[in-house]
PDB file of N, CA and C in Angstrom:
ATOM      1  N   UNK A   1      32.484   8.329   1.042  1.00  0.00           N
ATOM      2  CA  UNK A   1      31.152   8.281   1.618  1.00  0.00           C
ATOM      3  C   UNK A   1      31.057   9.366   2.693  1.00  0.00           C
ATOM      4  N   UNK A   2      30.081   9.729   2.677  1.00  0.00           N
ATOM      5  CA  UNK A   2      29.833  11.423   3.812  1.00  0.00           C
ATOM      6  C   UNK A   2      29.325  10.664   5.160  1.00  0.00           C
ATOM      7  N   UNK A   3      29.689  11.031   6.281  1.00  0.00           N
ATOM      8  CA  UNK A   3      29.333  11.166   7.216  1.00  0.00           C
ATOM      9  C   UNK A   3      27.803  11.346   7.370  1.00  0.00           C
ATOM     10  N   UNK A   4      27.380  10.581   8.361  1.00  0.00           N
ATOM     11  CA  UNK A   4      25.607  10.980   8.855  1.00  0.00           C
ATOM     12  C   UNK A   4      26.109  11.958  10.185  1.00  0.00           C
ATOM     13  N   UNK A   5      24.977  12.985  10.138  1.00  0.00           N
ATOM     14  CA  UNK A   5      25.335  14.078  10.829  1.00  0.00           C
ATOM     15  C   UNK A   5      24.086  13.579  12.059  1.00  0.00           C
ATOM     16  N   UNK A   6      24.435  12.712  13.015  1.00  0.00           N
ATOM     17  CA  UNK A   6      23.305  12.387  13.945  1.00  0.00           C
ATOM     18  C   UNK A   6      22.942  13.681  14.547  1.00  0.00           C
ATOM     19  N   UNK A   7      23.278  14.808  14.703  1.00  0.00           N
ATOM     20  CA  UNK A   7      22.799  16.280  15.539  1.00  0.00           C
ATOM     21  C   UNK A   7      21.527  16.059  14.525  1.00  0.00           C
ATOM     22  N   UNK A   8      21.485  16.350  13.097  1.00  0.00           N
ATOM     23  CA  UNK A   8      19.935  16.570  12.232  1.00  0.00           C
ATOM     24  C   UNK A   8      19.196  15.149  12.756  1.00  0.00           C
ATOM     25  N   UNK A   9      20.094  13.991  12.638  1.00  0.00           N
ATOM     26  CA  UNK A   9      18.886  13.059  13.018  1.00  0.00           C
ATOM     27  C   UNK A   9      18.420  13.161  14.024  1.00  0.00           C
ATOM     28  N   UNK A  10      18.654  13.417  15.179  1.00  0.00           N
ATOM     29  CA  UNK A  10      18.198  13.750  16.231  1.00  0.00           C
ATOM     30  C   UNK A  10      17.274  14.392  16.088  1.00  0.00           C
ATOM     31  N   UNK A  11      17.571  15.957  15.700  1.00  0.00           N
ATOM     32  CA  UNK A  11      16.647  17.042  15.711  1.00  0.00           C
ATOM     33  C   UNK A  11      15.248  16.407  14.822  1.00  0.00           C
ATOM     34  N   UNK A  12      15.837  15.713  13.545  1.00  0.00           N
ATOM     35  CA  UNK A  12      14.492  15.367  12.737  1.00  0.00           C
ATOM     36  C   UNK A  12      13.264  14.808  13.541  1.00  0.00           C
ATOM     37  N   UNK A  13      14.209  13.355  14.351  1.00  0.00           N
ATOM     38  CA  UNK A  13      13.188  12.611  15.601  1.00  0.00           C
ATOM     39  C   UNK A  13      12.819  13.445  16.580  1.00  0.00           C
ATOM     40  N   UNK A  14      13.009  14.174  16.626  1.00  0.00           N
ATOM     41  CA  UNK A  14      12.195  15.334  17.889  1.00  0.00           C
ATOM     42  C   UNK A  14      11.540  15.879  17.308  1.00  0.00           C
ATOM     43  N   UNK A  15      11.387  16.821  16.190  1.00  0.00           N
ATOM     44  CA  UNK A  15      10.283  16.817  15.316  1.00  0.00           C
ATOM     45  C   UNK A  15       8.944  16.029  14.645  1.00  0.00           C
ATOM     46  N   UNK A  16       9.361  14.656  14.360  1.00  0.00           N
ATOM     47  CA  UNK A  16       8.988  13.462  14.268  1.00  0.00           C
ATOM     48  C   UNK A  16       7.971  12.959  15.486  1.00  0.00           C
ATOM     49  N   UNK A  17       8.712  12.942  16.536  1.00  0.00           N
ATOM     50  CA  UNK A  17       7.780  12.501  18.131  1.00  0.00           C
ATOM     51  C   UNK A  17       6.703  13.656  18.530  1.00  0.00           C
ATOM     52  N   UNK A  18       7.414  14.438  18.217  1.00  0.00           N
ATOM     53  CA  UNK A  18       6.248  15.797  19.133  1.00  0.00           C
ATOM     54  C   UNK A  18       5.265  15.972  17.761  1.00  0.00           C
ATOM     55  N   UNK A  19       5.319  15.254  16.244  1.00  0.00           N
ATOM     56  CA  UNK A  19       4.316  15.251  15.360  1.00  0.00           C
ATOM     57  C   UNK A  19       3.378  14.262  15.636  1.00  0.00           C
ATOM     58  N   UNK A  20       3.796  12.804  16.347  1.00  0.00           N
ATOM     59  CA  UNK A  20       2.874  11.985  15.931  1.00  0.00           C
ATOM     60  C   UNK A  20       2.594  11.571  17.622  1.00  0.00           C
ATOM     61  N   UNK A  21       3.153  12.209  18.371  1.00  0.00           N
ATOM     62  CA  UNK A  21       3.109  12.097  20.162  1.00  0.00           C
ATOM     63  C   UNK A  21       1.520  11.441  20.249  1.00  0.00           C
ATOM     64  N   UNK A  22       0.364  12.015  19.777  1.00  0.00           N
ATOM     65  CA  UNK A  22      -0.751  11.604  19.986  1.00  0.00           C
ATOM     66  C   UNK A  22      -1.584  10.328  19.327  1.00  0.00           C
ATOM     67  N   UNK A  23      -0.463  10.211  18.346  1.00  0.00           N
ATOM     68  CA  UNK A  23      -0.621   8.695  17.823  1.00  0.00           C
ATOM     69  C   UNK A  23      -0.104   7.276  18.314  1.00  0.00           C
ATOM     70  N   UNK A  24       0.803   7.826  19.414  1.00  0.00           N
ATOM     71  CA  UNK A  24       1.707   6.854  20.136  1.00  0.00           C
ATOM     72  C   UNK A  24       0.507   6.143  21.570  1.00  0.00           C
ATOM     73  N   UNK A  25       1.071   5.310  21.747  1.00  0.00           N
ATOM     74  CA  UNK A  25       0.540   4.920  22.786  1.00  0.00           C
ATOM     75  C   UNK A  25       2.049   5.300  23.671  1.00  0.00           C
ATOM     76  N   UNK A  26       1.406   5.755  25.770  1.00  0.00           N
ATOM     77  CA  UNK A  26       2.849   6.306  26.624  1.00  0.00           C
ATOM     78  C   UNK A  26       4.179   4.954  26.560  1.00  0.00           C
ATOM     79  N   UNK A  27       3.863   3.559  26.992  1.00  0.00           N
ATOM     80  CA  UNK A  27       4.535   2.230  26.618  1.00  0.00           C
ATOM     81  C   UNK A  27       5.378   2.573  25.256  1.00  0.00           C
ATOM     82  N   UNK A  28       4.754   3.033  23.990  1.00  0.00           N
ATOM     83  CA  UNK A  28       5.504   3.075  22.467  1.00  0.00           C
ATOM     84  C   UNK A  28       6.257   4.510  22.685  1.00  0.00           C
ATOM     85  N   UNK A  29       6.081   5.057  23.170  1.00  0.00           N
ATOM     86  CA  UNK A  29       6.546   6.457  23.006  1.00  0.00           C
ATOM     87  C   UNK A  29       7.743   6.608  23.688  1.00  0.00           C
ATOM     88  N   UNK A  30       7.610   5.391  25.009  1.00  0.00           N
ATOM     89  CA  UNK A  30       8.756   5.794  25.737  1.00  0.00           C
ATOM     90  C   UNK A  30       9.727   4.932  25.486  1.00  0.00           C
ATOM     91  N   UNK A  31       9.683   3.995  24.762  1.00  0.00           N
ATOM     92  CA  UNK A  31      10.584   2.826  24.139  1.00  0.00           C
ATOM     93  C   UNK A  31      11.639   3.660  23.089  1.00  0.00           C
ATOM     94  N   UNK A  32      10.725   4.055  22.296  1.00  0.00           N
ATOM     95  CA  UNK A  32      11.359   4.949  20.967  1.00  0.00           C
ATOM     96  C   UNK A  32      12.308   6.124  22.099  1.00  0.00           C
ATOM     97  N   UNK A  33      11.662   6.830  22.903  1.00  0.00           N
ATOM     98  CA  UNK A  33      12.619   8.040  23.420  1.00  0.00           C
ATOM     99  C   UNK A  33      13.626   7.499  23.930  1.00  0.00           C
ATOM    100  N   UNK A  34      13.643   6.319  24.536  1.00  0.00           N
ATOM    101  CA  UNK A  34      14.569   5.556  25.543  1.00  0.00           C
ATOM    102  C   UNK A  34      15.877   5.228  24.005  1.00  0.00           C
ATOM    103  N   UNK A  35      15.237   4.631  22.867  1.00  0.00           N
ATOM    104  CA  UNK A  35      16.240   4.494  21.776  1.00  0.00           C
ATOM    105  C   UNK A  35      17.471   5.599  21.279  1.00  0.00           C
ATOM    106  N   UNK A  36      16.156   7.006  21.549  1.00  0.00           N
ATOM    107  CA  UNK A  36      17.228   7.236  20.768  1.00  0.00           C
ATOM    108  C   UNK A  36      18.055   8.401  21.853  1.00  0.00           C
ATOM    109  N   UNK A  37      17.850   8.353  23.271  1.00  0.00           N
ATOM    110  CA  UNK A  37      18.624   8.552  24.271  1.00  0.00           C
ATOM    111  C   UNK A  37      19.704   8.095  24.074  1.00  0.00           C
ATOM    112  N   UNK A  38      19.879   6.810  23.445  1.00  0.00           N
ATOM    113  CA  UNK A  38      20.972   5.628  23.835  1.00  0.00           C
ATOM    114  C   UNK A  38      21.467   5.306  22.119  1.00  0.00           C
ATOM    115  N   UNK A  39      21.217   6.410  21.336  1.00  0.00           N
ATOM    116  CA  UNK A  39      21.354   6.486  20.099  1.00  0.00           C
ATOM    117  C   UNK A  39      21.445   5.659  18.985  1.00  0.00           C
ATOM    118  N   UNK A  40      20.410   5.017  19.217  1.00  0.00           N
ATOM    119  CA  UNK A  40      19.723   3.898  18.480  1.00  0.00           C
ATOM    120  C   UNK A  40      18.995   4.776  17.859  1.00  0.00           C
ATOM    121  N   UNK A  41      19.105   4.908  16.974  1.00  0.00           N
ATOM    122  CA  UNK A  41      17.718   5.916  15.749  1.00  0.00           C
ATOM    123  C   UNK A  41      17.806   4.769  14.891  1.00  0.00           C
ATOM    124  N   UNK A  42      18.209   3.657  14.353  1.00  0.00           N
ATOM    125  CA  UNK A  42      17.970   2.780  13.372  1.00  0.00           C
ATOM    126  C   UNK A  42      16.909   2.189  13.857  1.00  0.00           C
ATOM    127  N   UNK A  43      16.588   1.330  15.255  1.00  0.00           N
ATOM    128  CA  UNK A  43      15.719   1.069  16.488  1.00  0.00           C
ATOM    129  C   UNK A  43      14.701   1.729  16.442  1.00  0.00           C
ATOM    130  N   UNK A  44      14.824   3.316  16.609  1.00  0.00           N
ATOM    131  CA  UNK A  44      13.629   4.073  17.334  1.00  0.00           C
ATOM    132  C   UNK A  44      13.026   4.632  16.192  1.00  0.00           C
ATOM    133  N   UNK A  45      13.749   4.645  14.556  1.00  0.00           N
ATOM    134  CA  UNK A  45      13.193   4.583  13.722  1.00  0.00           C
ATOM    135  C   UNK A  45      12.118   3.581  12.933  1.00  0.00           C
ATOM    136  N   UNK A  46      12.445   2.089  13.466  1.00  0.00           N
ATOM    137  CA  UNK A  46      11.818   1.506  13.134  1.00  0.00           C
ATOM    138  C   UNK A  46      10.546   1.122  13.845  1.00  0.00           C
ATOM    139  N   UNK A  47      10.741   1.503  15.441  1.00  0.00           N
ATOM    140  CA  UNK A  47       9.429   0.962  16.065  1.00  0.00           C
ATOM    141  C   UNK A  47       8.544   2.198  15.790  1.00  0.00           C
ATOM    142  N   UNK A  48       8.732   3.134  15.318  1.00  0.00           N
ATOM    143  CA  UNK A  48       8.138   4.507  15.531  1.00  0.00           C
ATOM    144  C   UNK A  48       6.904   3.995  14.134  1.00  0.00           C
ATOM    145  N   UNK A  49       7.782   3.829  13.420  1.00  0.00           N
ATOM    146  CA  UNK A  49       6.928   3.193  12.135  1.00  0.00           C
ATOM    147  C   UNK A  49       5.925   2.290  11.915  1.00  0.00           C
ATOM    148  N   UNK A  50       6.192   1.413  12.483  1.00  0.00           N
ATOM    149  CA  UNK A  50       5.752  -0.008  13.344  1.00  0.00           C
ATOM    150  C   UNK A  50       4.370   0.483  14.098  1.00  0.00           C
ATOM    151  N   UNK A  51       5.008   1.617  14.506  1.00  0.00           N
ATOM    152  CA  UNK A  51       3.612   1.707  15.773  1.00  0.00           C
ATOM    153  C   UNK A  51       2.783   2.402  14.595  1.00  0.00           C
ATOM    154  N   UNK A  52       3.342   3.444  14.037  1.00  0.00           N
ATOM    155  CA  UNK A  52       2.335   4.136  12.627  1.00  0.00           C
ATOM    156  C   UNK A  52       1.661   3.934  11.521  1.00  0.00           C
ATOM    157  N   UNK A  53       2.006   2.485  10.926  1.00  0.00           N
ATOM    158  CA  UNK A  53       1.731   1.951  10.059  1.00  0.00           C
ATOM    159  C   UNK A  53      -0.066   1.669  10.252  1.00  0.00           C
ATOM    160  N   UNK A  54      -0.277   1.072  11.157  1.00  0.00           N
ATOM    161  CA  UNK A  54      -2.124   0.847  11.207  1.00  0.00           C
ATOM    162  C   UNK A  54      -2.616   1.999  12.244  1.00  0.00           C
ATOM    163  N   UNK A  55      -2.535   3.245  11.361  1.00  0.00           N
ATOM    164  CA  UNK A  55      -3.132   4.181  12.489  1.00  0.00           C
ATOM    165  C   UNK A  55      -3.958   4.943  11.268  1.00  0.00           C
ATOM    166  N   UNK A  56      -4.694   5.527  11.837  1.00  0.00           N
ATOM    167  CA  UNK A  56      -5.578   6.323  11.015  1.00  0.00           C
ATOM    168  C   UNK A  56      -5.572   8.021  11.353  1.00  0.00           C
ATOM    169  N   UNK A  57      -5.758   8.748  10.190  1.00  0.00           N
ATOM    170  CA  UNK A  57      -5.625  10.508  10.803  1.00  0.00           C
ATOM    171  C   UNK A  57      -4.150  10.669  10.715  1.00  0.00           C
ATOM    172  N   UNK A  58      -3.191  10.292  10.803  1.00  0.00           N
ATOM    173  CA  UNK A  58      -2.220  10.705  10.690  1.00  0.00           C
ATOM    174  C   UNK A  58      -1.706  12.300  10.642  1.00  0.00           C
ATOM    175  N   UNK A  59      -1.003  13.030  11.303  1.00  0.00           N
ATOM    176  CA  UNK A  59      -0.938  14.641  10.812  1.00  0.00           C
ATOM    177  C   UNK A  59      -0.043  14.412   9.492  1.00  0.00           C
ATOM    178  N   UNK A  60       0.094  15.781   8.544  1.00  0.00           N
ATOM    179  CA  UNK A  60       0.796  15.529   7.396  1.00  0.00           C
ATOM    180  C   UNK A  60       2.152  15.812   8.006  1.00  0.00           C
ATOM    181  N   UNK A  61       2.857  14.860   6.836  1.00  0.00           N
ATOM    182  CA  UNK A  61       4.612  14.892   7.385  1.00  0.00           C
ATOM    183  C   UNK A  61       5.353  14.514   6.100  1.00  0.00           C
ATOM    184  N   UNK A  62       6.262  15.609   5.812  1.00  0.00           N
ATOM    185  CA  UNK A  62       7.820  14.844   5.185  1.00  0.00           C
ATOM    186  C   UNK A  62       7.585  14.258   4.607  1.00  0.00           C
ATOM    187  N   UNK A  63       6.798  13.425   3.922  1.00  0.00           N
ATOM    188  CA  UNK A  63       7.050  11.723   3.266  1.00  0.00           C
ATOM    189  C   UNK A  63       8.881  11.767   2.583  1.00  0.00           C
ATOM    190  N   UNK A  64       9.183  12.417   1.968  1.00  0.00           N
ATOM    191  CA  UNK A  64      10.160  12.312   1.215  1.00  0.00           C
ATOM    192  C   UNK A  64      11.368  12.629   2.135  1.00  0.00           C
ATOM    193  N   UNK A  65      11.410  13.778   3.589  1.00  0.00           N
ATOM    194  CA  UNK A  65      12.017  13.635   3.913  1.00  0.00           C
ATOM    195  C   UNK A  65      12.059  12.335   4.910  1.00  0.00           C
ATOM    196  N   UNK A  66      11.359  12.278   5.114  1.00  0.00           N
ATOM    197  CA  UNK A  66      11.315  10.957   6.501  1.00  0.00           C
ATOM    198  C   UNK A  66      11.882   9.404   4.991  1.00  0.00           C
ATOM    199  N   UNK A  67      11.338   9.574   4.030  1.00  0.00           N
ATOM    200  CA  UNK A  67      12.227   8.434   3.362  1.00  0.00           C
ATOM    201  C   UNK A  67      13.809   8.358   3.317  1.00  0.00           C
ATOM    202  N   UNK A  68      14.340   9.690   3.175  1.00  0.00           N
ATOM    203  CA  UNK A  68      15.312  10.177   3.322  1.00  0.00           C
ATOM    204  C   UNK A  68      16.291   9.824   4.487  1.00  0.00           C
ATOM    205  N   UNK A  69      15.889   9.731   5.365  1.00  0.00           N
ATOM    206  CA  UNK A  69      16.170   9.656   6.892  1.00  0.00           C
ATOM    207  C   UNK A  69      16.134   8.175   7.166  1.00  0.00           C
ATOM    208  N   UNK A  70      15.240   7.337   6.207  1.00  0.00           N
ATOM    209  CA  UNK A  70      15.504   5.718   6.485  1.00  0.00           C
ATOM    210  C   UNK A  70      16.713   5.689   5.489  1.00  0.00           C
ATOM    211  N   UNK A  71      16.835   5.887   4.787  1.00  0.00           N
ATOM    212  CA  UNK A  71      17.664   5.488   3.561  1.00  0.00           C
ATOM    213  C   UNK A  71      19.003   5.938   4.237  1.00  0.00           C
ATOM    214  N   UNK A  72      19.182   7.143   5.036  1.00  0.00           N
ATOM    215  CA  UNK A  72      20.562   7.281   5.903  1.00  0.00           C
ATOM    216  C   UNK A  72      20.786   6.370   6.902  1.00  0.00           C
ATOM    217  N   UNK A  73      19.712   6.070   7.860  1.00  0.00           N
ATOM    218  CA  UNK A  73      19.987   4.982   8.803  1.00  0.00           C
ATOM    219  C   UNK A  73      19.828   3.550   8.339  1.00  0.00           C
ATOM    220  N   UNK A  74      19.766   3.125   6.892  1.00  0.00           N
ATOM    221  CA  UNK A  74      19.725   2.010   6.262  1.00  0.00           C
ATOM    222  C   UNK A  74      18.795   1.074   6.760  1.00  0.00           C
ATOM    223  N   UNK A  75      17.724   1.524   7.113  1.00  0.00           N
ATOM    224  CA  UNK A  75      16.512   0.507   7.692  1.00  0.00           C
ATOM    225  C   UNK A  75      15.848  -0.173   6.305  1.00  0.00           C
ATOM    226  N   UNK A  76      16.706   0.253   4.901  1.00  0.00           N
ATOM    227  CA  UNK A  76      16.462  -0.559   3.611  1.00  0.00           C
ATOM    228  C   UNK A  76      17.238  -1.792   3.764  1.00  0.00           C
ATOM    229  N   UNK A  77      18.257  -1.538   4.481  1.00  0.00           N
ATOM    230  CA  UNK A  77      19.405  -2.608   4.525  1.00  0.00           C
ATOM    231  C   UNK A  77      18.957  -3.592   5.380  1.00  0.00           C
ATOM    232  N   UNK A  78      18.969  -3.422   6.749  1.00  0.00           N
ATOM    233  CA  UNK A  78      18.607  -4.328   8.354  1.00  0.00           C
ATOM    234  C   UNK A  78      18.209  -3.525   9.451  1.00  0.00           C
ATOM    235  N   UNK A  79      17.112  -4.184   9.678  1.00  0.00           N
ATOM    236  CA  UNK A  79      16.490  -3.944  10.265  1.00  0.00           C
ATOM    237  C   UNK A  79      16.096  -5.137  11.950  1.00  0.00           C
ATOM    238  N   UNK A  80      15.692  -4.849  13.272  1.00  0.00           N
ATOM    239  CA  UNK A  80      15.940  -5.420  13.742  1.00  0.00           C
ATOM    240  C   UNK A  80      14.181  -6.139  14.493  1.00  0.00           C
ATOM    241  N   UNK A  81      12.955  -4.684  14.193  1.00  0.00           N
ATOM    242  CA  UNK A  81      12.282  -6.023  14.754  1.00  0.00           C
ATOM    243  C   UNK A  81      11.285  -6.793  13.705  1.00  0.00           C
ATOM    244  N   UNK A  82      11.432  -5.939  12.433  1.00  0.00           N
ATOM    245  CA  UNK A  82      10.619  -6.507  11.315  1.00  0.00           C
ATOM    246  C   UNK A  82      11.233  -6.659  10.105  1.00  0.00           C
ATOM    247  N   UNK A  83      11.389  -8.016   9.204  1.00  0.00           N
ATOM    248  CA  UNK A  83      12.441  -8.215   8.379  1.00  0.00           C
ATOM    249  C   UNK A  83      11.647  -7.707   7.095  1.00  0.00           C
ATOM    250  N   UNK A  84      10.260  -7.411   7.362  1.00  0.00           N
ATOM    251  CA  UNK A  84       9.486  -7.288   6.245  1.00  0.00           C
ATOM    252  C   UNK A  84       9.760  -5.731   5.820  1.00  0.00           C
ATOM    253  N   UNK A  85      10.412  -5.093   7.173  1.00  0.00           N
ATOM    254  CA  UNK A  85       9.962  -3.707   7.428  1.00  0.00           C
ATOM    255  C   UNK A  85       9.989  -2.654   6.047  1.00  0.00           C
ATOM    256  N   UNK A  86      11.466  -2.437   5.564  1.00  0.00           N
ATOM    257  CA  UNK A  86      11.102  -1.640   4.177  1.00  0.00           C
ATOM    258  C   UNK A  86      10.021  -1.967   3.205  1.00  0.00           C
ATOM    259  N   UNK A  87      10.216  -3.164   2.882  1.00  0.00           N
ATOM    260  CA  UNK A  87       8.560  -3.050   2.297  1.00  0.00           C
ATOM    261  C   UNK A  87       6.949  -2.933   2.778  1.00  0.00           C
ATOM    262  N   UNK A  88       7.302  -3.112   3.939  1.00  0.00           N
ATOM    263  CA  UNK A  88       5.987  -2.347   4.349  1.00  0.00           C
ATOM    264  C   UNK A  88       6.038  -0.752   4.803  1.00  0.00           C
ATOM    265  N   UNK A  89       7.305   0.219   4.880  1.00  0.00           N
ATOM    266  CA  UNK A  89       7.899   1.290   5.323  1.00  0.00           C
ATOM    267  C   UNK A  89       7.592   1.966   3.649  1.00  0.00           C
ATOM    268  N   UNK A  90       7.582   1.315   2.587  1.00  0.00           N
ATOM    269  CA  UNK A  90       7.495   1.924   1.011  1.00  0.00           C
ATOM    270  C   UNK A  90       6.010   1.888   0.972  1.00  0.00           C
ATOM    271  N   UNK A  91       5.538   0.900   0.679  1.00  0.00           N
ATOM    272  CA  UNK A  91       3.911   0.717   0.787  1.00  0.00           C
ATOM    273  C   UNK A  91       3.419   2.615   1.703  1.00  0.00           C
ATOM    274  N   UNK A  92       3.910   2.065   2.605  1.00  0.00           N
ATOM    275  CA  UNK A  92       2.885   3.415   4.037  1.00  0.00           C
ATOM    276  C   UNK A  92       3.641   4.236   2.965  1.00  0.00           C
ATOM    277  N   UNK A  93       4.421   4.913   2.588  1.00  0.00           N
ATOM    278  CA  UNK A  93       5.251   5.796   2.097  1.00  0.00           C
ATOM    279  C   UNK A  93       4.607   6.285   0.976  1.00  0.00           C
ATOM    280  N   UNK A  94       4.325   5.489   0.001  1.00  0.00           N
ATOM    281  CA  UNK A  94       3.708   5.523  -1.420  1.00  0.00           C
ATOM    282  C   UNK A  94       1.848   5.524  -1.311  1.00  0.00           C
ATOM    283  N   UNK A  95       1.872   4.958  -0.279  1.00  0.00           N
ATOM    284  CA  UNK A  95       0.090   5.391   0.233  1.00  0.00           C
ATOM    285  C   UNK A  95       0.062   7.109   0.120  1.00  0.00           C
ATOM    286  N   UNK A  96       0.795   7.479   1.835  1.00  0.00           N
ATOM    287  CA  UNK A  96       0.721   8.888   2.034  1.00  0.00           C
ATOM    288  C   UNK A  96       0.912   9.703   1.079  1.00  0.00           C
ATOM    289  N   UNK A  97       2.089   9.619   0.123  1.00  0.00           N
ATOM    290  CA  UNK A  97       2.439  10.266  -1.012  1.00  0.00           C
ATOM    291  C   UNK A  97       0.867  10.674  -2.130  1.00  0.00           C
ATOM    292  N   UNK A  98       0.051   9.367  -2.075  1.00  0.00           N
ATOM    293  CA  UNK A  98      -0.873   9.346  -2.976  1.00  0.00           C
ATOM    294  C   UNK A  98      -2.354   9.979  -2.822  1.00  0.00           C
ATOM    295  N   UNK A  99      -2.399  10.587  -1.412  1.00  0.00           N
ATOM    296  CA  UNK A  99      -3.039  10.625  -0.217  1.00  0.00           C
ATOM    297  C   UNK A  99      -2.851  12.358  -0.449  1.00  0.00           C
ATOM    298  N   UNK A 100      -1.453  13.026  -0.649  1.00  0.00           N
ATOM    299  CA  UNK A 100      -1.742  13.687  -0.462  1.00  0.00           C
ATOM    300  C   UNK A 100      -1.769  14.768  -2.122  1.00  0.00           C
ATOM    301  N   UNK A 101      -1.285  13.711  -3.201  1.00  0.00           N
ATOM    302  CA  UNK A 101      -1.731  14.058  -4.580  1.00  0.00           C
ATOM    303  C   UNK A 101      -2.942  13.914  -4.715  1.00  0.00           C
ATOM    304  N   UNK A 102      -3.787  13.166  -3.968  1.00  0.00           N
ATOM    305  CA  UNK A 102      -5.593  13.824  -4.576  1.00  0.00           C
ATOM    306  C   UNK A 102      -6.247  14.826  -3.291  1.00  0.00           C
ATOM    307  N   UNK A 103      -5.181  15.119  -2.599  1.00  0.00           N
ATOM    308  CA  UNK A 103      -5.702  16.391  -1.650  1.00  0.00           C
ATOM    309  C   UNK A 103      -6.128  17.556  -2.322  1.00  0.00           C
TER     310      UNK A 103
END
């Protein structure tokens, strides 16, 4: 089994935050930064989502890589504040995807 290279995850979530920074509320934004200070990205991956899921406008992003990036931090596997979370993390996933095939 390969190693997760947390330097890219990192870098991805800094990419990630400074994409959706204006979708965050300052309270959500600083929870998630505080996570993954303390290198929780399984955490700051999931509230980040959490907070994104009922938002509207969204900027375009990754879908496939950001699936990618759960599937390394296993937020398919366990998850800690929503047990529902991958299936509602596929749903948003397979929306955007569809969202941006009739663009």
């Amino acid at each position: 089994m390969s190693e997760i290279d947390w330097t890219d995850i990192k870098h991805e979530f800094s990419l990630l935050l400074n994409l959706f920074a204006k979708n965050l509320d300052e309270p959500s934004l600083n929870e998630i930064e505080h996570f993954i200070k303390h290198d929780e990205y399984e955490m700051a991956f999931e509230l980040l989502f959490l907070e994104l899921f009922n938002k509207e406008n969204l900027p375009h992003f990754d879908h496939k890589k950001v699936k990618n990036i759960a599937l390394l931090l296993k937020v398919d596997q366990e998850t800690v504040y929503d047990t529902d979370f991958w299936i509602t993390f596929s749903k948003f996933i397979n929306q955007i995807e569809s969202q941006n095939n009739n663009e």
